[in-house]
Protein backbone atom coordinates (compact mmCIF):
# COMPACT_ATOMS: atom_id res chain seq x y z
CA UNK A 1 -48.55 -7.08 18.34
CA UNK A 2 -48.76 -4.05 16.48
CA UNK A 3 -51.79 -2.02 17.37
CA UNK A 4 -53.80 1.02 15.45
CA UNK A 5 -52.32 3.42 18.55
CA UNK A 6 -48.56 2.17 17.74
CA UNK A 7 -49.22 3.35 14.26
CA UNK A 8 -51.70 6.38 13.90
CA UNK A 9 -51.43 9.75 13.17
CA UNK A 10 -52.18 11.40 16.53
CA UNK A 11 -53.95 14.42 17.96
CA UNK A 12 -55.92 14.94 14.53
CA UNK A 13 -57.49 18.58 13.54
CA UNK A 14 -61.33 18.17 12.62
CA UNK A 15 -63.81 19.81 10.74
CA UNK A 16 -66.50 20.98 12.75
CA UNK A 17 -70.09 20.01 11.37
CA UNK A 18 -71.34 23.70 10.94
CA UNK A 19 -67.96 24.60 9.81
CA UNK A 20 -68.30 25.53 5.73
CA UNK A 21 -66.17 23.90 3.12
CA UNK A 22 -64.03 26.84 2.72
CA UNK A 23 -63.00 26.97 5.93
CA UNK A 24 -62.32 22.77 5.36
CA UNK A 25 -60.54 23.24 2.37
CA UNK A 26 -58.52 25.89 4.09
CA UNK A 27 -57.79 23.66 7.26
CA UNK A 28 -56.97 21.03 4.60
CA UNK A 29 -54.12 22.78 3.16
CA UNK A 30 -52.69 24.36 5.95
CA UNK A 31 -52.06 20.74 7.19
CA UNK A 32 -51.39 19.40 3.92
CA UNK A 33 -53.41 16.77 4.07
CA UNK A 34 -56.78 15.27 1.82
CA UNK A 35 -59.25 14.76 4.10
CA UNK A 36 -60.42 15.59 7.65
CA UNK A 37 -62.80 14.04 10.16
CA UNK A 38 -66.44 15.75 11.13
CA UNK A 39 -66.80 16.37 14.76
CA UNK A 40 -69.75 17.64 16.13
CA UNK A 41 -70.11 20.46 19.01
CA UNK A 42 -69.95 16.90 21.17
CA UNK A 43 -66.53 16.15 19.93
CA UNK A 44 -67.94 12.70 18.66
CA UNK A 45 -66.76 12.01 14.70
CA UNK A 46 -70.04 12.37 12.08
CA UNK A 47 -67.95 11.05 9.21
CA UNK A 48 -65.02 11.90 6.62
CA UNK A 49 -64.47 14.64 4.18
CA UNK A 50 -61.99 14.82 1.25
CA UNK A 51 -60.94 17.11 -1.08
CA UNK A 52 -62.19 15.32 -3.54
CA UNK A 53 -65.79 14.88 -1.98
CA UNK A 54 -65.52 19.26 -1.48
CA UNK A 55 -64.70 19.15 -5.83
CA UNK A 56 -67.54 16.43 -6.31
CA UNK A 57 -70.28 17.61 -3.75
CA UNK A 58 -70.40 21.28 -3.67
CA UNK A 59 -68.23 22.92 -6.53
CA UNK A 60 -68.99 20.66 -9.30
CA UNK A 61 -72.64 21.21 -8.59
CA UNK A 62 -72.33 24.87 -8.31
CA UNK A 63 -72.88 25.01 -5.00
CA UNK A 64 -70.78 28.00 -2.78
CA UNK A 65 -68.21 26.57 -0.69
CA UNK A 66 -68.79 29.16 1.51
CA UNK A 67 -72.21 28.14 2.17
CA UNK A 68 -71.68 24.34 2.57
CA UNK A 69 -71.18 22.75 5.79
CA UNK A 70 -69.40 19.77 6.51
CA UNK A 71 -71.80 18.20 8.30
CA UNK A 72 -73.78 18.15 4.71
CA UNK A 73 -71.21 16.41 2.77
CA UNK A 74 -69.88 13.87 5.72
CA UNK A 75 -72.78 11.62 5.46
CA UNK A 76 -73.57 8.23 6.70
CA UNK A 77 -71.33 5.99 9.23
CA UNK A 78 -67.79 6.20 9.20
CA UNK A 79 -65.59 3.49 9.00
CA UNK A 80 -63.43 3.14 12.19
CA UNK A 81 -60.89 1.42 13.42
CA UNK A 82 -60.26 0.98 18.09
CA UNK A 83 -57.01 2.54 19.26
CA UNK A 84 -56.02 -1.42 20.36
CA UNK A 85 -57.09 -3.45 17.39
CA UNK A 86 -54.07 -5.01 15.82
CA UNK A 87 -52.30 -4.85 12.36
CA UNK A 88 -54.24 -6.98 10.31
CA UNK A 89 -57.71 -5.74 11.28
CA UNK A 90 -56.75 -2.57 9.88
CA UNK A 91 -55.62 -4.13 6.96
CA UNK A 92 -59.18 -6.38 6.82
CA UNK A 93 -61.18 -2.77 7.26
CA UNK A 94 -59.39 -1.24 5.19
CA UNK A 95 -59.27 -3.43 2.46
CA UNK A 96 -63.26 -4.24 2.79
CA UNK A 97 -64.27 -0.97 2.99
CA UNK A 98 -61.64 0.30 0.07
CA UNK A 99 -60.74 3.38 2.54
CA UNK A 100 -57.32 4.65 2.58
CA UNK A 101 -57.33 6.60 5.78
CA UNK A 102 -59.22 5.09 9.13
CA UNK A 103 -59.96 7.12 12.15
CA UNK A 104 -59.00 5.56 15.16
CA UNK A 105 -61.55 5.93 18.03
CA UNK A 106 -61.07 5.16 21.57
CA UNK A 107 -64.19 4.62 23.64
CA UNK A 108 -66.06 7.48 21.89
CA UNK A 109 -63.36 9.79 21.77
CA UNK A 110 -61.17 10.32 18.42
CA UNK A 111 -57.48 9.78 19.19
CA UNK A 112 -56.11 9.71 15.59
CA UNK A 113 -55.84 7.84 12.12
CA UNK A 114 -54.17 5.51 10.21
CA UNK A 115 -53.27 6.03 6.55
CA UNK A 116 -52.01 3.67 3.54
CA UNK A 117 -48.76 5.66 4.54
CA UNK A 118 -48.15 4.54 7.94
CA UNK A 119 -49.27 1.28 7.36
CA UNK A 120 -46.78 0.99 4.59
CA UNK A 121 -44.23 2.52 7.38
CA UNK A 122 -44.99 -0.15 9.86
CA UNK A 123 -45.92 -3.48 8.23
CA UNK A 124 -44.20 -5.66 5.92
CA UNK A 125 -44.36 -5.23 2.36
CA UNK A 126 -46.49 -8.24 1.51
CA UNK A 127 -49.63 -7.33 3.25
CA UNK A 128 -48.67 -3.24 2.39
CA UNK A 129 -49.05 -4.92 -1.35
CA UNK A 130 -52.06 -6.73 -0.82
CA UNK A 131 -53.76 -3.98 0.52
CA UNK A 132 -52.52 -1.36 -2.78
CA UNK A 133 -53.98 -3.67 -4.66
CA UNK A 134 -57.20 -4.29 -3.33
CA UNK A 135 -57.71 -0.35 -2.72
CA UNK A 136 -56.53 -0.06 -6.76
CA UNK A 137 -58.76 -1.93 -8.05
């Protein structure tokens, strides 16, 4: 059985909650990546933050980057996945919740994430496909 922890991403860089978007944004292209978890001074995730969700929620509105935290634009629950729950409830979660990247949690602790791309790497095509298509439409 194929398990979130046989497929994640592991030991994952976070934004800190009273960290500013800049500093994000930076952090998100040093790593090349599009989004980063929100840890608080606890070490516990507060939620997600894109790229996209920087361009939306701050610049857009003319807010300053600089000036932004994190914490403000990582809002509400995020949508987890446990370190031992198999292949196809990451496909389920993901799929429901349209997300393409899950952060893996184990107890309370972050211990990584799954992405479209390493479930593509690991599972067969069909359910890869099914889950493209749900998150495209």
């Amino acid at each position: 059985m194929t398990t979130a922890r046989d497929i994640m991403t592991p030991d994952v860089t976070c934004a800190r909650e009273r960290e500013s978007l800049a500093d994000a944004a930076r952090k998100m292209a040093d790593l090349d990546v599009g989004s980063l978890p929100v840890c608080g001074d606890d070490d516990r995730l507060q939620g997600m933050i894109t790229d996209r969700d920087i361009v939306l929620k701050a610049v857009a509105q003319g807010r300053n980057p600089g000036e932004v935290y994190a914490g403000e634009i990582a809002q509400g629950k995020p949508v987890t996945i446990g370190a031992d729950d198999d292949a196809a409830e990451i496909l389920r979660t993901m799929t429901q919740h349209r997300v393409r990247r899950l952060p893996v949690i184990d107890g309370h602790r972050l211990v990584g994430i799954v992405a479209v791309a390493d479930v593509a790497r690991a599972l067969p095509d069909h359910p890869v496909g099914e889950l493209l298509d749900a998150l495209s439409a």
